[in-house]
C-alpha atoms as a PDB file:
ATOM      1  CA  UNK A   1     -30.602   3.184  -2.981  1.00  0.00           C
ATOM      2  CA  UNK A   2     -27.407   4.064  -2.212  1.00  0.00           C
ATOM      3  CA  UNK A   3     -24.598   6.749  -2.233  1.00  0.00           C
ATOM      4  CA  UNK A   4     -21.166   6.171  -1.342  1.00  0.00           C
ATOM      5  CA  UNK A   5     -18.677   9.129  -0.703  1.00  0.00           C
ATOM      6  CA  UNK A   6     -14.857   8.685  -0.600  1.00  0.00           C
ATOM      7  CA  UNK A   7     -12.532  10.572   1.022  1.00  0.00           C
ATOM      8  CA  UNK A   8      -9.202  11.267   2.663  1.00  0.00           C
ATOM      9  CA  UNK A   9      -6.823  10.528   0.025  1.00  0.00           C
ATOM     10  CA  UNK A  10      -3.514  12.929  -0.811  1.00  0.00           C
ATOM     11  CA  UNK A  11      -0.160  13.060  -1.205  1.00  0.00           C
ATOM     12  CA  UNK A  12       2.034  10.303   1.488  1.00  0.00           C
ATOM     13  CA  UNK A  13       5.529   9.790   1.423  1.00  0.00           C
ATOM     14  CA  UNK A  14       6.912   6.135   1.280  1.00  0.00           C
ATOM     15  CA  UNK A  15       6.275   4.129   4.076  1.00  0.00           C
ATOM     16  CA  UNK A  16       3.683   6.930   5.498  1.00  0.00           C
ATOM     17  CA  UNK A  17       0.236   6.355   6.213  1.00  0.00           C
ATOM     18  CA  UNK A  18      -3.499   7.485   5.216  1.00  0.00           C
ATOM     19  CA  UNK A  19      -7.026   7.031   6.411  1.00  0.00           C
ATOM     20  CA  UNK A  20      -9.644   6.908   3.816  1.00  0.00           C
ATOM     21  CA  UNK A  21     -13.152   7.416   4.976  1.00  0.00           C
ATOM     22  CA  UNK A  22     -16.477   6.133   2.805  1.00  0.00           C
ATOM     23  CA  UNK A  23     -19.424   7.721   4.069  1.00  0.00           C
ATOM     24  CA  UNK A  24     -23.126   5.783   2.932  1.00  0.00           C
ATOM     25  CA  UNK A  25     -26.469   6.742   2.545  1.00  0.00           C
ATOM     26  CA  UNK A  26     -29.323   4.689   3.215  1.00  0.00           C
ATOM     27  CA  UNK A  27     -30.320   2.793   6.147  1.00  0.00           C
ATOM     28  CA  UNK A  28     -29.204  -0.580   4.692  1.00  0.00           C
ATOM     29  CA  UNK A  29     -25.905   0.202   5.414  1.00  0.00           C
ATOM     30  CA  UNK A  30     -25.182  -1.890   8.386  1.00  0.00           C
ATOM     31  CA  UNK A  31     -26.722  -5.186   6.163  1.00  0.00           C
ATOM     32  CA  UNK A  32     -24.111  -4.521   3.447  1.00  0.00           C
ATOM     33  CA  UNK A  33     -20.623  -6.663   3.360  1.00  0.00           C
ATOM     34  CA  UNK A  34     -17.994  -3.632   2.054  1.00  0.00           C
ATOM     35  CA  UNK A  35     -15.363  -3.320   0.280  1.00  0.00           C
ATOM     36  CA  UNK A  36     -12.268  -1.368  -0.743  1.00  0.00           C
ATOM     37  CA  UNK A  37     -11.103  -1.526  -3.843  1.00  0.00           C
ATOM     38  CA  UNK A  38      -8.272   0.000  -5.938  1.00  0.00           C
ATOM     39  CA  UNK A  39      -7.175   1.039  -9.407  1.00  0.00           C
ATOM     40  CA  UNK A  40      -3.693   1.832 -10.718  1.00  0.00           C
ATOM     41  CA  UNK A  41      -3.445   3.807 -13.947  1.00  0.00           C
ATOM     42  CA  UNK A  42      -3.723   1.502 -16.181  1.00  0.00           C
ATOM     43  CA  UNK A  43      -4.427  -1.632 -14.800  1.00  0.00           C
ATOM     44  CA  UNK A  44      -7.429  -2.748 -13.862  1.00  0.00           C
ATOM     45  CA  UNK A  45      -9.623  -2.810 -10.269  1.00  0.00           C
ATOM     46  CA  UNK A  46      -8.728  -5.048  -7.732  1.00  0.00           C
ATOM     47  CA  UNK A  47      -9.982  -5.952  -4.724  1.00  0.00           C
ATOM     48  CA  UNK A  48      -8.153  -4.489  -1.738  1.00  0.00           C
ATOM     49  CA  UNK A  49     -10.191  -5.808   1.439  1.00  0.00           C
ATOM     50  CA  UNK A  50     -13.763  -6.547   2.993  1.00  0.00           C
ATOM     51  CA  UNK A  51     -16.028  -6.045   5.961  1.00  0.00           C
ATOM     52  CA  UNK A  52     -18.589  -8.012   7.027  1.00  0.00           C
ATOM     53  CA  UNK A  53     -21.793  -6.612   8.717  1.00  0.00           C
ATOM     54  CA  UNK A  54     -20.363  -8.348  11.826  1.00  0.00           C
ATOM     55  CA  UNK A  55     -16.794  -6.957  11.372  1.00  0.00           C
ATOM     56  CA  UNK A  56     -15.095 -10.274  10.115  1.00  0.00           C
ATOM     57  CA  UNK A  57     -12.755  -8.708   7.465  1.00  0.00           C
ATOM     58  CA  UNK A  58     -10.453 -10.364   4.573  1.00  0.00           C
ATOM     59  CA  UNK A  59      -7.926  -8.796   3.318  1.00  0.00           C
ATOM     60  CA  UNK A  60      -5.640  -9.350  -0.522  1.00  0.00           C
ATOM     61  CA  UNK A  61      -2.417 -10.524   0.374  1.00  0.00           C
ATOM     62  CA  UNK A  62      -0.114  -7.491  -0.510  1.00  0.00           C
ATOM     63  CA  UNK A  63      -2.332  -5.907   2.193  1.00  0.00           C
ATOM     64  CA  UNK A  64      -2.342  -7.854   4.793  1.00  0.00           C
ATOM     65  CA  UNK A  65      -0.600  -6.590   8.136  1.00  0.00           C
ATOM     66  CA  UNK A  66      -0.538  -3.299   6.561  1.00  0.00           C
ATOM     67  CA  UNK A  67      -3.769  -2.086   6.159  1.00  0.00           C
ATOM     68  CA  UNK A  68      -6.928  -1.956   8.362  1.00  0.00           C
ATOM     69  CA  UNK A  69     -10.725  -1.940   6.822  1.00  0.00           C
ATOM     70  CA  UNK A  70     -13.399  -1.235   9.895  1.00  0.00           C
ATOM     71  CA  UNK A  71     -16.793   0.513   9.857  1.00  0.00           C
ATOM     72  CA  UNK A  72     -18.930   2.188  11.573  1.00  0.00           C
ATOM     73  CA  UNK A  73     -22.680   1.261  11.667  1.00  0.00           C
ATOM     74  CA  UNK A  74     -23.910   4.129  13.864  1.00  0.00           C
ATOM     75  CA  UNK A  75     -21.973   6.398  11.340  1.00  0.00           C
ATOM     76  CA  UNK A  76     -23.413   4.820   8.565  1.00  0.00           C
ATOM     77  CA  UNK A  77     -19.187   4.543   7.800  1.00  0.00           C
ATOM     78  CA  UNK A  78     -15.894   2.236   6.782  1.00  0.00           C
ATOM     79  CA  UNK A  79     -12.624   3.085   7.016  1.00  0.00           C
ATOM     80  CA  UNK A  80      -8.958   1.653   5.266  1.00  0.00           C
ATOM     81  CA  UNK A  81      -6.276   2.973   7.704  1.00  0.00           C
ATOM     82  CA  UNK A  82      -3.377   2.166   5.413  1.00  0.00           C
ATOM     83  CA  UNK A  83       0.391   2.074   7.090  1.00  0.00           C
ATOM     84  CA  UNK A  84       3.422   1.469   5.186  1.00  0.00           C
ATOM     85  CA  UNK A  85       2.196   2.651   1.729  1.00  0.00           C
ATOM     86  CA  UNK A  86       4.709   1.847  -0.664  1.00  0.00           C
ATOM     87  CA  UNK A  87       5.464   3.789  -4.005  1.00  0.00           C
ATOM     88  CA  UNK A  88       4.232   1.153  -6.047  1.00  0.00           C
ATOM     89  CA  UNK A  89       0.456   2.048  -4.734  1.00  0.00           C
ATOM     90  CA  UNK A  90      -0.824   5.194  -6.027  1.00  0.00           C
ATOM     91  CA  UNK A  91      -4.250   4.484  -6.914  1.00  0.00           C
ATOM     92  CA  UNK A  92      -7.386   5.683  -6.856  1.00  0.00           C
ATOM     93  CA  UNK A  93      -9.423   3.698  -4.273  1.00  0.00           C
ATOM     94  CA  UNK A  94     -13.318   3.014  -4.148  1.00  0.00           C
ATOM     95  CA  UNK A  95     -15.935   1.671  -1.616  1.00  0.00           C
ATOM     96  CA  UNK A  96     -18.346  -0.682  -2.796  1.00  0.00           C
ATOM     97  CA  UNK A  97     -19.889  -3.314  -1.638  1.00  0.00           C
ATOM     98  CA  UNK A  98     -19.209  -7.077  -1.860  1.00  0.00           C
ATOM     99  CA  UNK A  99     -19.842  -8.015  -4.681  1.00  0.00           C
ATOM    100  CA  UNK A 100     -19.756  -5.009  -6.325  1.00  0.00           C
ATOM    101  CA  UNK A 101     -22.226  -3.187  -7.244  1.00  0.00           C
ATOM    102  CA  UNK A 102     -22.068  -1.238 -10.668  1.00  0.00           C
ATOM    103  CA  UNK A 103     -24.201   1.518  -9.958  1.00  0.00           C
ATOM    104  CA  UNK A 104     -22.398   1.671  -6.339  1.00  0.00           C
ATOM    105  CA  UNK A 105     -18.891   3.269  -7.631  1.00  0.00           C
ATOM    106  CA  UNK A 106     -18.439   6.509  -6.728  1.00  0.00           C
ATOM    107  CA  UNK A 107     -15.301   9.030  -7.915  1.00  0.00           C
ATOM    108  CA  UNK A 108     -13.177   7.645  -5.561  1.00  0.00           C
ATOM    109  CA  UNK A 109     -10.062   9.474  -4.065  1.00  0.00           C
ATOM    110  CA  UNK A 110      -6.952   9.391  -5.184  1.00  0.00           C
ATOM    111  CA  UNK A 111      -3.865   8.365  -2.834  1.00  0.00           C
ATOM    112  CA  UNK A 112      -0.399   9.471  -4.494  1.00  0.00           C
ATOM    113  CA  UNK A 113       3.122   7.487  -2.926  1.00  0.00           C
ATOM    114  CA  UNK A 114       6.270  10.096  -3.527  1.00  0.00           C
ATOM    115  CA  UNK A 115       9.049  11.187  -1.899  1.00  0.00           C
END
Protein backbone atom coordinates (compact mmCIF):
# COMPACT_ATOMS: atom_id res chain seq x y z
CA UNK A 1 0.00 0.00 0.00
CA UNK A 2 0.51 3.34 -0.41
CA UNK A 3 0.22 6.95 1.00
CA UNK A 4 0.87 9.96 -0.85
CA UNK A 5 1.26 13.43 0.93
CA UNK A 6 1.09 16.79 -0.94
CA UNK A 7 2.49 19.77 -0.10
CA UNK A 8 3.87 23.23 -0.74
CA UNK A 9 1.08 24.94 -2.31
CA UNK A 10 -0.05 28.84 -1.35
CA UNK A 11 -0.70 31.95 -2.50
CA UNK A 12 1.89 33.13 -5.91
CA UNK A 13 1.58 36.14 -7.72
CA UNK A 14 1.42 36.01 -11.62
CA UNK A 15 4.30 34.88 -13.25
CA UNK A 16 5.84 33.67 -9.68
CA UNK A 17 6.82 30.33 -8.90
CA UNK A 18 6.08 27.24 -6.43
CA UNK A 19 7.54 23.91 -5.51
CA UNK A 20 5.15 21.25 -4.61
CA UNK A 21 6.55 18.30 -2.81
CA UNK A 22 4.66 14.58 -2.71
CA UNK A 23 6.10 12.57 -0.12
CA UNK A 24 5.29 8.33 -0.49
CA UNK A 25 5.12 5.59 1.67
CA UNK A 26 6.05 2.23 0.86
CA UNK A 27 9.09 0.81 -0.53
CA UNK A 28 7.63 0.44 -4.07
CA UNK A 29 8.09 3.84 -4.61
CA UNK A 30 11.05 3.93 -6.84
CA UNK A 31 9.02 1.09 -9.28
CA UNK A 32 6.11 3.54 -9.64
CA UNK A 33 5.81 5.93 -12.95
CA UNK A 34 4.25 9.41 -11.15
CA UNK A 35 2.28 11.81 -11.85
CA UNK A 36 0.98 15.33 -11.22
CA UNK A 37 -2.19 16.10 -11.79
CA UNK A 38 -4.52 19.13 -11.45
CA UNK A 39 -8.08 20.27 -10.88
CA UNK A 40 -9.67 23.68 -11.47
CA UNK A 41 -12.95 24.42 -9.71
CA UNK A 42 -15.10 23.11 -11.72
CA UNK A 43 -13.60 21.37 -14.36
CA UNK A 44 -12.42 18.25 -14.25
CA UNK A 45 -8.68 16.49 -13.50
CA UNK A 46 -6.16 16.65 -15.92
CA UNK A 47 -3.05 15.38 -16.30
CA UNK A 48 -0.24 17.85 -15.67
CA UNK A 49 3.11 15.72 -16.13
CA UNK A 50 4.94 12.26 -15.46
CA UNK A 51 8.05 10.60 -14.16
CA UNK A 52 9.35 7.57 -15.00
CA UNK A 53 11.24 5.28 -12.50
CA UNK A 54 14.27 6.18 -14.67
CA UNK A 55 13.52 9.96 -14.75
CA UNK A 56 12.22 10.16 -18.45
CA UNK A 57 9.37 12.71 -17.88
CA UNK A 58 6.36 13.98 -20.27
CA UNK A 59 4.88 16.81 -19.77
CA UNK A 60 0.90 18.41 -21.13
CA UNK A 61 1.58 21.00 -23.45
CA UNK A 62 0.46 24.21 -21.52
CA UNK A 63 3.28 22.98 -19.23
CA UNK A 64 5.92 22.43 -21.04
CA UNK A 65 9.10 24.77 -20.56
CA UNK A 66 7.45 25.96 -17.53
CA UNK A 67 7.26 23.42 -15.18
CA UNK A 68 9.68 20.72 -13.87
CA UNK A 69 8.43 17.11 -12.39
CA UNK A 70 11.67 15.15 -10.74
CA UNK A 71 11.84 12.69 -7.83
CA UNK A 72 13.67 11.49 -5.48
CA UNK A 73 14.06 7.69 -4.91
CA UNK A 74 16.28 7.82 -1.80
CA UNK A 75 13.57 10.27 -0.42
CA UNK A 76 10.94 8.13 -1.31
CA UNK A 77 9.88 11.86 -3.18
CA UNK A 78 8.67 13.94 -6.56
CA UNK A 79 8.65 17.29 -7.02
CA UNK A 80 6.66 19.99 -9.73
CA UNK A 81 8.87 23.15 -9.56
CA UNK A 82 6.39 25.34 -11.39
CA UNK A 83 7.78 28.91 -12.93
CA UNK A 84 5.67 31.32 -14.63
CA UNK A 85 2.29 30.38 -13.04
CA UNK A 86 -0.26 32.20 -14.73
CA UNK A 87 -3.69 33.38 -13.20
CA UNK A 88 -5.58 31.08 -15.15
CA UNK A 89 -4.01 28.05 -12.89
CA UNK A 90 -5.28 27.97 -9.49
CA UNK A 91 -5.89 24.47 -8.83
CA UNK A 92 -5.63 22.04 -6.52
CA UNK A 93 -2.86 19.61 -7.60
CA UNK A 94 -2.43 15.77 -6.75
CA UNK A 95 0.31 13.04 -7.01
CA UNK A 96 -0.63 9.83 -8.25
CA UNK A 97 0.70 7.50 -10.10
CA UNK A 98 0.51 6.67 -13.84
CA UNK A 99 -2.23 5.51 -14.45
CA UNK A 100 -3.95 6.61 -11.69
CA UNK A 101 -4.72 4.96 -9.05
CA UNK A 102 -8.19 5.59 -7.29
CA UNK A 103 -7.39 4.73 -3.93
CA UNK A 104 -3.92 6.72 -4.51
CA UNK A 105 -5.50 10.46 -4.36
CA UNK A 106 -4.71 12.19 -1.54
CA UNK A 107 -6.18 15.95 -0.40
CA UNK A 108 -3.96 17.56 -2.51
CA UNK A 109 -2.74 21.24 -2.02
CA UNK A 110 -4.08 23.99 -3.27
CA UNK A 111 -1.94 26.62 -5.42
CA UNK A 112 -3.88 30.11 -5.71
CA UNK A 113 -2.53 32.72 -8.90
CA UNK A 114 -3.42 36.56 -7.68
CA UNK A 115 -2.03 39.66 -7.75
Amino acid sequence: QVQLVESGGGLVQPGGSLRLSCAASGSIFKSLRMAWYRQAPGKERDLVATITQGGSTYYADAMKGRFTISRDNAKNTVYLQMNSLQPEEPAVYYCNVHPPLERYWGQGTQVTVSS
